[in-house]
N, C-alpha and C. Protein backbone atom coordinates (compact mmCIF):
# COMPACT_ATOMS: atom_id res chain seq x y z
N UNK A 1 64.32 91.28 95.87
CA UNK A 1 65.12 91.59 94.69
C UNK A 1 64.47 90.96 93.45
N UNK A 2 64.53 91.66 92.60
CA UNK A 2 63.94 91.03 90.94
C UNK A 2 65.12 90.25 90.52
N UNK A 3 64.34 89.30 89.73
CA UNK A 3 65.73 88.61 89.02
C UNK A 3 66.85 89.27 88.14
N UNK A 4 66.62 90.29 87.74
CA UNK A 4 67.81 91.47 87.13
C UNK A 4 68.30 91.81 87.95
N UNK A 5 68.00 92.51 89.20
CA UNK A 5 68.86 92.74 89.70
C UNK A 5 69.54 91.59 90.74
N UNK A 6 69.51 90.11 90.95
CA UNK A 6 69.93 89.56 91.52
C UNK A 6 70.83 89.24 90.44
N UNK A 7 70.55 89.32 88.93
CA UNK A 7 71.67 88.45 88.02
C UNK A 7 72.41 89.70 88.21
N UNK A 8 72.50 90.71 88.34
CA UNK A 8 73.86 91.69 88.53
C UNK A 8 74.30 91.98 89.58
N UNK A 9 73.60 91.18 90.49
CA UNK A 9 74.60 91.27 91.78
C UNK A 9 75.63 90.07 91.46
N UNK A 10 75.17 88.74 91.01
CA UNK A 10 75.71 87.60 90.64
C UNK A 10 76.98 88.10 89.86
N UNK A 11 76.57 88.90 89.05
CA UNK A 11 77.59 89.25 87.94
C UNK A 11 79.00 90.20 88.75
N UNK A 12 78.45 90.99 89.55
CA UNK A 12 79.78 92.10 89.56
C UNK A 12 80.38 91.30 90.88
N UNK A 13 79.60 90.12 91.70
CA UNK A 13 80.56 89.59 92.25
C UNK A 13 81.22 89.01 91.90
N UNK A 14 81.16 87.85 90.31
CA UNK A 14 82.13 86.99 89.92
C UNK A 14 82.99 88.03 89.33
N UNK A 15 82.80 89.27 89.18
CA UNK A 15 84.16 89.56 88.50
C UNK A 15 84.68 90.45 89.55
N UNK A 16 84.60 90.33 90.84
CA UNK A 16 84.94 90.58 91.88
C UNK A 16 86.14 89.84 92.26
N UNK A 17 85.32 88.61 92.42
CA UNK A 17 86.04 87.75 92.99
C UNK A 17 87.36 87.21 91.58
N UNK A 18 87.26 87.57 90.83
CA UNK A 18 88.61 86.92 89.36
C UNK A 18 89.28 88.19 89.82
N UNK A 19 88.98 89.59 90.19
CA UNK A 19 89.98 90.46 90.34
C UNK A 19 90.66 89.95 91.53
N UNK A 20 89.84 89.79 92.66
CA UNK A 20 90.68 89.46 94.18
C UNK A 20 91.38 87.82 93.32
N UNK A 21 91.33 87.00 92.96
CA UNK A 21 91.91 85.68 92.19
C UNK A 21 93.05 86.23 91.82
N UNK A 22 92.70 87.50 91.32
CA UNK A 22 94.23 88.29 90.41
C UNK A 22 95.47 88.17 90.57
N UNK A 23 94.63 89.17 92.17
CA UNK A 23 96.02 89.81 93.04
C UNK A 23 96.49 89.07 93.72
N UNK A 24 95.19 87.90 94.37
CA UNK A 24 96.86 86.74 95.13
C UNK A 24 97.42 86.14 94.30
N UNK A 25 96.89 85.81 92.93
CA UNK A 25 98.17 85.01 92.41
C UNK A 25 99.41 86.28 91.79
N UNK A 26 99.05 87.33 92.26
CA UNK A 26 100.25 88.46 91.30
C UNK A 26 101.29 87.99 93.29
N UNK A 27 100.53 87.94 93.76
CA UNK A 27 101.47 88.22 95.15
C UNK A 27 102.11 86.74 95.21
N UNK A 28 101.75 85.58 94.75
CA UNK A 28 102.02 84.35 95.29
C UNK A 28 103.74 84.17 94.05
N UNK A 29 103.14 84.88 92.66
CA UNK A 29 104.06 84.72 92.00
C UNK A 29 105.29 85.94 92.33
N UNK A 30 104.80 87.01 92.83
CA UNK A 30 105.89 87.82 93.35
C UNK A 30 106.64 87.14 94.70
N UNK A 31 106.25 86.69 95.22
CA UNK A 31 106.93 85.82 96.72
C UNK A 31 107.48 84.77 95.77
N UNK A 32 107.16 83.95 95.16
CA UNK A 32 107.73 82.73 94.35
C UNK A 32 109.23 83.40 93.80
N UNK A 33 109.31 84.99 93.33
CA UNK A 33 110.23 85.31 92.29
C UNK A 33 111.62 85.76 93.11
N UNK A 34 110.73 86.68 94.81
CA UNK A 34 111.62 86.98 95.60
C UNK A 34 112.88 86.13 96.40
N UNK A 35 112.05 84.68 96.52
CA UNK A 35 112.47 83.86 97.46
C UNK A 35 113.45 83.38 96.08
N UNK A 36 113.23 83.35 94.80
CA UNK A 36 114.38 82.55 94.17
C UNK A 36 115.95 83.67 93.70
N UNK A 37 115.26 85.17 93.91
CA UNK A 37 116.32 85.95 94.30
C UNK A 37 116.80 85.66 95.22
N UNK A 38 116.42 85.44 96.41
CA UNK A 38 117.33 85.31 97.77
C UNK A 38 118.23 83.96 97.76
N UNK A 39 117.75 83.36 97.20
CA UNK A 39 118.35 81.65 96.93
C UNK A 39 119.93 81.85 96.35
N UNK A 40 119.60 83.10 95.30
CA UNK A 40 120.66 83.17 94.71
C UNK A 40 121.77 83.71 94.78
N UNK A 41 121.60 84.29 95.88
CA UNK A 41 122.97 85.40 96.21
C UNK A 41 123.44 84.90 97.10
């Protein structure tokens, strides 16, 4: 691999990995929101 194309492999994995970062924290804060619905009823 040339160094261009190793810096864009570098690249579309870190913004790989901030999308997958995304979605567990969208899921950790959706479980956080569910469980304080259930608390409440």
């Amino acid at each position: 691999m040339t160094p261009e194309e190793d810096a864009e492999y570098r690249r579309r994995q870190k913004s790989r990995n901030v999308v997958v970062g995304g979605v567990l924290l969208f899921f950790v804060v959706l479980f956080y929101f569910i469980t304080i619905a259930r608390i409440g009823d």
